[in-house]
Protein backbone atom coordinates (compact mmCIF):
# COMPACT_ATOMS: atom_id res chain seq x y z
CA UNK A 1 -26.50 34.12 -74.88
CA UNK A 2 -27.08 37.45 -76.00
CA UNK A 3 -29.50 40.11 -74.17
CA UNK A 4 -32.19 42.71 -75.55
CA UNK A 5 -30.60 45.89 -75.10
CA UNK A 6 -34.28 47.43 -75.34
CA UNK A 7 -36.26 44.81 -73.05
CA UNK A 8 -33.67 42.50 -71.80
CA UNK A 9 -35.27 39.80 -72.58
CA UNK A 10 -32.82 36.49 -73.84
CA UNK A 11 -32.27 36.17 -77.50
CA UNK A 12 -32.13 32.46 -78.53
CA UNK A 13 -31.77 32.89 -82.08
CA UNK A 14 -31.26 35.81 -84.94
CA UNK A 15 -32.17 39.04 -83.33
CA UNK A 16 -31.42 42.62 -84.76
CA UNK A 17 -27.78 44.04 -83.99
CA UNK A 18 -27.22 47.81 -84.21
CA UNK A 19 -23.44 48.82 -83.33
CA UNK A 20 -22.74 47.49 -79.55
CA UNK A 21 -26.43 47.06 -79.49
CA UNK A 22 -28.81 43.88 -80.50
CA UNK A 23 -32.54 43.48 -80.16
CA UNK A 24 -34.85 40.46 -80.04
CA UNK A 25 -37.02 41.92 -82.41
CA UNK A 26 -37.63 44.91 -84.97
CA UNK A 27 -39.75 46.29 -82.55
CA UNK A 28 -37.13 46.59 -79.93
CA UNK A 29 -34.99 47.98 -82.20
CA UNK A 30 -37.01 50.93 -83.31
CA UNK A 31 -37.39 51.91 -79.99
CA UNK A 32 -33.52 51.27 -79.40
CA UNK A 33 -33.01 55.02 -80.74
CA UNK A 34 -34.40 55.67 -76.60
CA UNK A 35 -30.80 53.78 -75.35
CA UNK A 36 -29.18 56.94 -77.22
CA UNK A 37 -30.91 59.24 -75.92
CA UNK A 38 -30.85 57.83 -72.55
CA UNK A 39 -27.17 57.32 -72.24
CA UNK A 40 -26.58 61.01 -72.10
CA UNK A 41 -29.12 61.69 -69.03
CA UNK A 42 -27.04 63.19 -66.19
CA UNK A 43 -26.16 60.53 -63.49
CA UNK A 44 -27.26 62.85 -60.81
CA UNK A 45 -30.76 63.26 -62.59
CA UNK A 46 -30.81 59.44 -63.07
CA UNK A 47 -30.85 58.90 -59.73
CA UNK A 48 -33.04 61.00 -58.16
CA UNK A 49 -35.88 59.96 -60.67
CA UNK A 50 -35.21 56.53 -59.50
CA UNK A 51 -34.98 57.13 -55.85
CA UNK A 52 -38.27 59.39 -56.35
CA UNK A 53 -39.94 56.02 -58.13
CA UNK A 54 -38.41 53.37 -55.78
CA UNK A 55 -39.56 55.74 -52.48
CA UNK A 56 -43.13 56.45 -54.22
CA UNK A 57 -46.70 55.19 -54.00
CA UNK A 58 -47.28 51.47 -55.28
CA UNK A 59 -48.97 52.57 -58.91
CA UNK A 60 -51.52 49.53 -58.94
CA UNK A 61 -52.87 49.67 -55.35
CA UNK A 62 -51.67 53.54 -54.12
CA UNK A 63 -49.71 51.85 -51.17
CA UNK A 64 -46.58 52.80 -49.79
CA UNK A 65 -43.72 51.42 -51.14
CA UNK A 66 -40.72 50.39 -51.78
CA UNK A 67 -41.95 50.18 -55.56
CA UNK A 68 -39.61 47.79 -57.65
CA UNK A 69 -39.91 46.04 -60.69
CA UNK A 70 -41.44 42.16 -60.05
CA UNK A 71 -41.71 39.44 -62.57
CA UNK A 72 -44.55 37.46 -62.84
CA UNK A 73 -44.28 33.86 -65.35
CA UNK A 74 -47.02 32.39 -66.88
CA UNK A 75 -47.52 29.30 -69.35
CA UNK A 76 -50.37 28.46 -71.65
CA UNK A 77 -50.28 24.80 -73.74
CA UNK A 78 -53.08 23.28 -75.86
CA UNK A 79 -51.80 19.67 -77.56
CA UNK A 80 -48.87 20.88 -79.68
CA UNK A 81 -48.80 25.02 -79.30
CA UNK A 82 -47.10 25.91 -75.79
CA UNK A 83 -46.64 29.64 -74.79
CA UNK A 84 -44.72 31.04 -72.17
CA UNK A 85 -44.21 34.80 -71.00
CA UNK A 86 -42.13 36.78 -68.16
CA UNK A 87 -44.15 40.11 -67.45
CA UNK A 88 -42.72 42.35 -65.56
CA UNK A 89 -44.91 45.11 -62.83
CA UNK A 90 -43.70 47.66 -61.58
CA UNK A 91 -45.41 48.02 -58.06
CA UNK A 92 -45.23 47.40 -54.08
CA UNK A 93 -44.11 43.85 -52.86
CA UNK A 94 -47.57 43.00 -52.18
CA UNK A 95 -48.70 43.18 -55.44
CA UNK A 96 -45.70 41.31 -56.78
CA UNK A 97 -46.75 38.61 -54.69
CA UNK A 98 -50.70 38.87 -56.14
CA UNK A 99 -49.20 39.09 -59.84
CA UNK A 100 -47.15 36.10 -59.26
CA UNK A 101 -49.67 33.62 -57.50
CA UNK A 102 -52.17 34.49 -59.89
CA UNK A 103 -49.20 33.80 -62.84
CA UNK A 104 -48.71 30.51 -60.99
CA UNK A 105 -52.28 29.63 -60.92
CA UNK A 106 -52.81 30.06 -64.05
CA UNK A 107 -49.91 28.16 -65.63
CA UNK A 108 -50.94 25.08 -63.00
CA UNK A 109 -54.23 25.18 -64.47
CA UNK A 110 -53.42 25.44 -68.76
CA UNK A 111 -49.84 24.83 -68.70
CA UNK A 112 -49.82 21.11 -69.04
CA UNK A 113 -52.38 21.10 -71.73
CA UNK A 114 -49.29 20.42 -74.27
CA UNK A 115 -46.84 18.24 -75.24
CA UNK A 116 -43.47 18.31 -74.74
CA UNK A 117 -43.29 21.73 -73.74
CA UNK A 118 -46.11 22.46 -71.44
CA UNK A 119 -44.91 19.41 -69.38
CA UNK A 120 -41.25 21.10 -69.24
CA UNK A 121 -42.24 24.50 -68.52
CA UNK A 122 -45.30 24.99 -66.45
CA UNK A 123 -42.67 23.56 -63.22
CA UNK A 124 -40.18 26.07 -64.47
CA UNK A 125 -42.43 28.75 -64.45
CA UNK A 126 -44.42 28.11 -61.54
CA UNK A 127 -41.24 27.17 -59.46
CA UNK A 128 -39.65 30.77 -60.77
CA UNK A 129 -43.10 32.18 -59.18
CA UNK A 130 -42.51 30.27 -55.60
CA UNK A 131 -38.74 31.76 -55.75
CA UNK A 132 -40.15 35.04 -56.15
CA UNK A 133 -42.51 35.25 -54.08
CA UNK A 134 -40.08 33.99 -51.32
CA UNK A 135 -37.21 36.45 -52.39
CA UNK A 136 -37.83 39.59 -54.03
CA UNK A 137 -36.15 42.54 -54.87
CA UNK A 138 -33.56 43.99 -52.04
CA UNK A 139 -36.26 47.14 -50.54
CA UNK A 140 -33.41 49.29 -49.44
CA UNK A 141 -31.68 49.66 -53.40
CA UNK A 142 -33.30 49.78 -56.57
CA UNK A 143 -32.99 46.90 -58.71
CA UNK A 144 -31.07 47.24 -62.31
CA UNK A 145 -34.61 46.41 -64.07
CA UNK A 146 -36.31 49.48 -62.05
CA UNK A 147 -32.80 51.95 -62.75
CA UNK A 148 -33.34 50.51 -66.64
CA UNK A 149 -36.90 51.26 -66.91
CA UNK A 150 -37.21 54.37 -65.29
CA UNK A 151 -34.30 55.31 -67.70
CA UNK A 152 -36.17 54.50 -70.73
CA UNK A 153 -38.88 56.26 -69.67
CA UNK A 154 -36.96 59.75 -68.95
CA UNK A 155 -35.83 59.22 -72.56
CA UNK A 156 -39.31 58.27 -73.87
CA UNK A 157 -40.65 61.85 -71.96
CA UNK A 158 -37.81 63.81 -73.59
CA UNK A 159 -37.65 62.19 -76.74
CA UNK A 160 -41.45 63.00 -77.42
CA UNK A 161 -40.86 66.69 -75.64
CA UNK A 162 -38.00 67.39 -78.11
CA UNK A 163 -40.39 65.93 -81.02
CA UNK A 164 -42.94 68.42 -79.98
CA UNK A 165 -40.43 71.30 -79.75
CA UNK A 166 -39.08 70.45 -83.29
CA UNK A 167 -42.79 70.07 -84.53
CA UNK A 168 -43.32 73.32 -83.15
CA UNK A 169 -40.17 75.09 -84.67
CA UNK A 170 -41.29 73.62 -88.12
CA UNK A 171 -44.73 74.69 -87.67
CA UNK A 172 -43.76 78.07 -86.63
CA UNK A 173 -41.01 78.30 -89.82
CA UNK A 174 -43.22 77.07 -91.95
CA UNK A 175 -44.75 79.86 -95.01
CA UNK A 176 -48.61 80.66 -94.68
């Protein structure tokens, strides 16, 4: 099965492809022009933004870290219409642990509301919830989710930094 190069999430079916890249969704691939710009970010650069991240305050609660990126899973069903959703947080282990019992609540509560699917995945997702509450990310290294997200956002800083620069040039050029 093929991956989101933007979000990561699992693509199923269809899906956008652009060169060695493919997206889950037109949306993901208009922001796929940040994997270009991100691949050429210095490795040394990459890594202390990450470290600085992974090291910092917890950016829900201000607590001290390690900050990593935790996934919460949630399920919704009514009758026929089931939905189901991974979100991932970046923040402190603690509240991964809130964001995850309060996924696993939920989906115990409206999960089962729908048939087949609610019945199939509110255990999945509540029983990925347990797992992660009981093992999450390794504190002393940043996981690939946190080194992929803080990427994107470097790119998405000096993607819309250069946009202002070239807006500025053109302004600047531009006859009165």
């Amino acid at each position: 099965m093929a991956k989101c190069a933007f979000c990561g999430t699992t693509i199923l079916f269809g899906g956008t492809g652009d060169g060695h890249y493919r997206f889950c969704n037109q949306e993901c691939h208009q922001r796929g022009y940040l994997l270009s710009v991100a691949d050429q970010l210095p490795d040394d650069m990459m890594a202390e933004h990450v470290d600085e991240v992974h090291q910092g305050s917890c950016p829900k609660c201000g607590g001290p870290g390690p900050i990593d990126v935790h996934l919460s899973y949630t399920v919704w069903s009514a009758l026929v219409l089931t939905t189901w959703r991974t979100r991932p947080e970046v923040c402190c282990r603690s509240c991964g642990v809130k964001a995850k019992l309060g996924a696993t609540v939920s989906s115990g509560v409206l999960g089962w509301w729908g048939f087949p699917w609610g019945l199939v995945a509110t255990p999945v997702q509540v029983g990925r919830n347990v797992i992660g509450m009981f093992s999450p990310p390794d504190p002393d290294h940043p996981s690939p989710q946190l080194v992929s997200m803080v990427k994107m956002n470097l790119a998405a800083h000096l993607a819309a930094a250069d946009a202002q620069e070239q807006a500025a040039a053109a302004e600047a050029a531009a006859p009165e």
